[in-house]
Protein backbone atom coordinates (compact mmCIF):
# COMPACT_ATOMS: atom_id res chain seq x y z
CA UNK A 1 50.53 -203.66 70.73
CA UNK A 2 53.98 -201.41 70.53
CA UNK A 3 55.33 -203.36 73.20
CA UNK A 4 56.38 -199.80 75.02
CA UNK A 5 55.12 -200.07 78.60
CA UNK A 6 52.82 -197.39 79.41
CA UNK A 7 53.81 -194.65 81.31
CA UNK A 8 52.16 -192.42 84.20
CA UNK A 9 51.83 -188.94 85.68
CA UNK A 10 49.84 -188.07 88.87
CA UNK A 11 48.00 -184.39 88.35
CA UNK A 12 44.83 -182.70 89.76
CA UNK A 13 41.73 -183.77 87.99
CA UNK A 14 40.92 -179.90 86.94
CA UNK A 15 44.26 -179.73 85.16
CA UNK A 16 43.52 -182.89 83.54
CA UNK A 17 39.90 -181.52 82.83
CA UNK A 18 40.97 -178.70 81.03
CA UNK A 19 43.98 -180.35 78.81
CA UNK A 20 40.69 -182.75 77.82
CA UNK A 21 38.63 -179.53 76.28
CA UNK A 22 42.37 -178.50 74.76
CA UNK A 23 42.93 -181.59 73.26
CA UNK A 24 47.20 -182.04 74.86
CA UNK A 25 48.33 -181.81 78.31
CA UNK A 26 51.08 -179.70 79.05
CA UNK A 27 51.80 -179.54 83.22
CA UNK A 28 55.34 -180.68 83.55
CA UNK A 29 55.05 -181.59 87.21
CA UNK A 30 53.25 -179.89 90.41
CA UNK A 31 53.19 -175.91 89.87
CA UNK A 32 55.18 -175.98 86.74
CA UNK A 33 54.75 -176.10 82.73
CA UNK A 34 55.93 -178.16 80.15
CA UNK A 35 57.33 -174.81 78.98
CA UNK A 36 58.84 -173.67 82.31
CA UNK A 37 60.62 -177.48 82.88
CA UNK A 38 61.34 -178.47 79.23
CA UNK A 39 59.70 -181.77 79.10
CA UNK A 40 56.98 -183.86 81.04
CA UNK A 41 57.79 -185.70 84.38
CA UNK A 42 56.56 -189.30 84.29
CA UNK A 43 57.09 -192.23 86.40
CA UNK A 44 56.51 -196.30 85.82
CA UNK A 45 53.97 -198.00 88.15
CA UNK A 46 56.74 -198.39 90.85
CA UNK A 47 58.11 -195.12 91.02
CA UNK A 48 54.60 -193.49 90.99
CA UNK A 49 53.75 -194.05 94.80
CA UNK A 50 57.16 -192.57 96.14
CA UNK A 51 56.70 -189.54 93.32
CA UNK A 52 53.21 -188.65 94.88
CA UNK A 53 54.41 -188.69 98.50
CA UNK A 54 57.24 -185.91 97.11
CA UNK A 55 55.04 -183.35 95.15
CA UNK A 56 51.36 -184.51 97.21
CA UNK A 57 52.15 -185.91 100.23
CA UNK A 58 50.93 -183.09 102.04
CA UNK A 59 48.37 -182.36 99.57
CA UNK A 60 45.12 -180.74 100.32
CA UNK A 61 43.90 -179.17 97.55
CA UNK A 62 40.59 -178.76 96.24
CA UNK A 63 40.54 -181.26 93.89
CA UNK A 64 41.05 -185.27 93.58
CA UNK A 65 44.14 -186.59 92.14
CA UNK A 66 44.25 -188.91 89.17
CA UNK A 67 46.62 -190.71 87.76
CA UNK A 68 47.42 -190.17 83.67
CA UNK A 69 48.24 -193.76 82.00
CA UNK A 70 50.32 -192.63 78.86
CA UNK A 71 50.92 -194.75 76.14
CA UNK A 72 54.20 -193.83 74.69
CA UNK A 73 53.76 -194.68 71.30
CA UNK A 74 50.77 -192.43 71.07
CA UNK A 75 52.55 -189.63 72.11
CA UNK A 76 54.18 -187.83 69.11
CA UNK A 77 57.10 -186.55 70.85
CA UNK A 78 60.23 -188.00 72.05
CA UNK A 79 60.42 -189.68 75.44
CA UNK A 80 63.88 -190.22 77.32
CA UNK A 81 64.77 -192.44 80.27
CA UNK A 82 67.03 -190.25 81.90
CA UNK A 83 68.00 -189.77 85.72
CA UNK A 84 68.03 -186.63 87.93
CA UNK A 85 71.15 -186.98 89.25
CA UNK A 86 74.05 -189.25 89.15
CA UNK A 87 73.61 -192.97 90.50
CA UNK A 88 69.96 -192.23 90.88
CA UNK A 89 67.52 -194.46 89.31
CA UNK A 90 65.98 -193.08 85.30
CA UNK A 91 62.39 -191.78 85.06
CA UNK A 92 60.60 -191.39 81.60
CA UNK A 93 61.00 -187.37 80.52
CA UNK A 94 58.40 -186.76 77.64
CA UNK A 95 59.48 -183.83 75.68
CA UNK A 96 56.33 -182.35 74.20
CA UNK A 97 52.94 -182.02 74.96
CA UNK A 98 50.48 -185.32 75.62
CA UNK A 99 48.23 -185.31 73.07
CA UNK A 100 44.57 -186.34 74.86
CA UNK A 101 44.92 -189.71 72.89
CA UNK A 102 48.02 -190.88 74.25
CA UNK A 103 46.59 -191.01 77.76
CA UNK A 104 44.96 -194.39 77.62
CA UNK A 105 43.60 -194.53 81.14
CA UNK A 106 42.57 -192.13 84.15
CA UNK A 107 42.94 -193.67 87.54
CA UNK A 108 42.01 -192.25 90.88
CA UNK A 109 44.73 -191.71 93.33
CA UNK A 110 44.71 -191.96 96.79
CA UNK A 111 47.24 -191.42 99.52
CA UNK A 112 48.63 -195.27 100.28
């Protein structure tokens, strides 16, 4: 137990499909790379419904969404709490790629 809460980012399940057969995940957030954004967008279990109704809310795409469940101590590169703008609240940032054994769980997601 690392004592690091995990962490989670909502994707398409083909994305997620093929990181699987790469072995690391590298979609920073809806329509753009870890290389075009810099690092990973992540949320905590709180944030995650409000994040999905910004980049899916109108979503209706051809695949089902799932939910990554990141453990952050499996993920070999650094993560930062950092916010988007001032006075705004922080969201985890992880600066790499996720290896396929730091996501701990897959979860379904449907529109609340």
């Amino acid at each position: 137990m690392t004592g690091l809460p995990n962490i989670l980012h909502i994707t398409e399940r083909s994305l997620w499909e093929e990181a699987r057969a790469r072995g690391s995940y590298e979609m920073s957030t809806r329509g753009r790379t870890l290389q075009e954004e810099g690092f990973i967008h992540c949320s905590t279990r709180d944030q995650l419904p409000r994040v999905a109704a910004f980049l899916y809310g109108s979503y209706d795409g051809p695949d089902e969404l799932v939910v990554l469940v990141v453990d952050p101590a499996r993920v070999g590169a650094p993560v930062k709490w950092e916010v988007p703008e001032p006075g705004a609240e922080e969201f985890p940032h992880i600066y790499g790629p996720i290896p396929v054994a730091a996501v701990v769980d897959v979860e379904p997601w449907t529109q609340p």
